[in-house]
C-alpha atoms as a PDB file:
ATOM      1  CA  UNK A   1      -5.683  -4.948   6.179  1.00  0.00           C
ATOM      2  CA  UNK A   2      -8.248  -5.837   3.226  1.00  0.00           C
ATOM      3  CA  UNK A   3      -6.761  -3.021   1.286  1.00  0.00           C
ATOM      4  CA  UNK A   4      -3.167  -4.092   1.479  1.00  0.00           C
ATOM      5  CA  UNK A   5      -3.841  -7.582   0.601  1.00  0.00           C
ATOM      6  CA  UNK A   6      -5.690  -6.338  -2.109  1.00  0.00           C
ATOM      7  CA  UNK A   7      -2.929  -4.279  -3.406  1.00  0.00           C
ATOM      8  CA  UNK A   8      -0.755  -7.711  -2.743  1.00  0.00           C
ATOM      9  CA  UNK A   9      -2.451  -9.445  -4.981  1.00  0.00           C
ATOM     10  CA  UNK A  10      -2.991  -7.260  -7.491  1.00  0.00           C
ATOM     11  CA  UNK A  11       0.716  -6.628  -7.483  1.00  0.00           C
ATOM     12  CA  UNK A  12       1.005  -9.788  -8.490  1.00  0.00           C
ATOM     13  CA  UNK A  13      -0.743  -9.846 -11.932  1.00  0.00           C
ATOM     14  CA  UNK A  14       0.321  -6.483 -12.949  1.00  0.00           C
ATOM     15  CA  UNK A  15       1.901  -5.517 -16.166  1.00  0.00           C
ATOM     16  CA  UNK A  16       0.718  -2.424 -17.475  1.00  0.00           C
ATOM     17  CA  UNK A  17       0.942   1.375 -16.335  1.00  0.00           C
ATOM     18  CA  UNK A  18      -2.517   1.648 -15.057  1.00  0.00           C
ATOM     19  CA  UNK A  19      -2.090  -1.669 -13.188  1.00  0.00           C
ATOM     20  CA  UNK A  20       1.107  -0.626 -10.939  1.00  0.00           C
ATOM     21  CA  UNK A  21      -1.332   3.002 -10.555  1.00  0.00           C
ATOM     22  CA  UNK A  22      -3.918   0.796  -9.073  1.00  0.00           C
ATOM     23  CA  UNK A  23      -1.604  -1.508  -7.063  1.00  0.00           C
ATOM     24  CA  UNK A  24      -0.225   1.646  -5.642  1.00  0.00           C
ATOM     25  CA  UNK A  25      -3.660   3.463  -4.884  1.00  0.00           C
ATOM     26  CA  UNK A  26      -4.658   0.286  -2.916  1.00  0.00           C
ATOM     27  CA  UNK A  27      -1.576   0.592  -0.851  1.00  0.00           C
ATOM     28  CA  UNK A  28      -1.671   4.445  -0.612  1.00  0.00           C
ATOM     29  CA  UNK A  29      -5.378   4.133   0.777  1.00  0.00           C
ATOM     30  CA  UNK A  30      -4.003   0.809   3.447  1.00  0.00           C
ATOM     31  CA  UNK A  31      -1.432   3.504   4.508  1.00  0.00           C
ATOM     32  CA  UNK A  32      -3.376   6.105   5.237  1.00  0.00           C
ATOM     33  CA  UNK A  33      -5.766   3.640   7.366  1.00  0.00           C
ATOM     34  CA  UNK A  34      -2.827   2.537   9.586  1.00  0.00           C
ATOM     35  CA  UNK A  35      -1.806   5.909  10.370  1.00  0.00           C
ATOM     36  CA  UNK A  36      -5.580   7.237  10.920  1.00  0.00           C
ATOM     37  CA  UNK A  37      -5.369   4.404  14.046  1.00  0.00           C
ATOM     38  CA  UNK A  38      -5.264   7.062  17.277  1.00  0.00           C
ATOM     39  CA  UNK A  39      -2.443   6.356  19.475  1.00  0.00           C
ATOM     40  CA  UNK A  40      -4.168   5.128  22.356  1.00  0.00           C
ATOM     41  CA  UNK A  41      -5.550   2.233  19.964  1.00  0.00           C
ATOM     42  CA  UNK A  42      -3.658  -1.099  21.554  1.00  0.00           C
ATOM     43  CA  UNK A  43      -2.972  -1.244  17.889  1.00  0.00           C
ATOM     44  CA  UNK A  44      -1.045   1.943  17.732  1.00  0.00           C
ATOM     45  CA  UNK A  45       2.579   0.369  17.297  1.00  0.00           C
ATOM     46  CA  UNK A  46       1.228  -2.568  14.766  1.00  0.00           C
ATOM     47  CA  UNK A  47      -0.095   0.251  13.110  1.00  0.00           C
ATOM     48  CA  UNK A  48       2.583   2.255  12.550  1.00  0.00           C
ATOM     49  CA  UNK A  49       4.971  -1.196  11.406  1.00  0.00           C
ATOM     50  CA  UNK A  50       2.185  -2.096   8.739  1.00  0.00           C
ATOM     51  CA  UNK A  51       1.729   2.074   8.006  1.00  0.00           C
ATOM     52  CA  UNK A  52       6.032   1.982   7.025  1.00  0.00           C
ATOM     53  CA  UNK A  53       5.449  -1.219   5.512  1.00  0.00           C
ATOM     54  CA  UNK A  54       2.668  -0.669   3.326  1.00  0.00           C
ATOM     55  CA  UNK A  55       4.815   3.110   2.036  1.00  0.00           C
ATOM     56  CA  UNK A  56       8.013   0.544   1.077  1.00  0.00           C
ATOM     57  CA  UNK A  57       5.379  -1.319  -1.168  1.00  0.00           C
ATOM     58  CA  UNK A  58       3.539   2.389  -2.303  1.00  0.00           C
ATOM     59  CA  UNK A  59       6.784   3.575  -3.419  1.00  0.00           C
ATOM     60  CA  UNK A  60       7.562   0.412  -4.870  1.00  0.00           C
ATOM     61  CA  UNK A  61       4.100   0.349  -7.123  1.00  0.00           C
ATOM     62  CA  UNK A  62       4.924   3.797  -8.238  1.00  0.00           C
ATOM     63  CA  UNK A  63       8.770   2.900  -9.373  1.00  0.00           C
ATOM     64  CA  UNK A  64       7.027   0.181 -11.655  1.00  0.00           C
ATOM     65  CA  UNK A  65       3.987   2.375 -13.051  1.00  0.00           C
ATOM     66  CA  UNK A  66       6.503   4.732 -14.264  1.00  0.00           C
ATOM     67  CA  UNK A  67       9.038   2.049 -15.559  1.00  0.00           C
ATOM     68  CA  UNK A  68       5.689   1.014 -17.373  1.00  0.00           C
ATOM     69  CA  UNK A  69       4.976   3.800 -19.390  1.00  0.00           C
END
């Protein structure tokens, strides 16, 4: 969860290319931490909602680093 809100408020300031590239490696590294949470974790199916979550914002970052260049 750290990573994604630090990728949310990054997101915030960002302007440039490299900004949006480190917006979206925060949220690429928060996604792959959901999905590394084992399904018999009680957390499995929050998890998985943040994991698809946290991809809508990757993809997101990466549409606005390459509007940026």
């Amino acid at each position: 969860m750290n990573k994604a809100q630090n990728a949310a408020n990054l997101a915030q300031t960002s302007i440039s290319k490299g900004e949006w590239e480190e917006v979206a490696s925060e949220w690429e590294k928060a996604v792959q931490l959901m999905k590394a949470v084992p399904p018999s974790s009680p957390n499995y199916q929050k998890a998985q909602q943040k994991a698809a979550e946290y991809q809508s914002n990757l993809d997101i970052a990466k549409r606005r680093a390459a509007a940026a260049e």
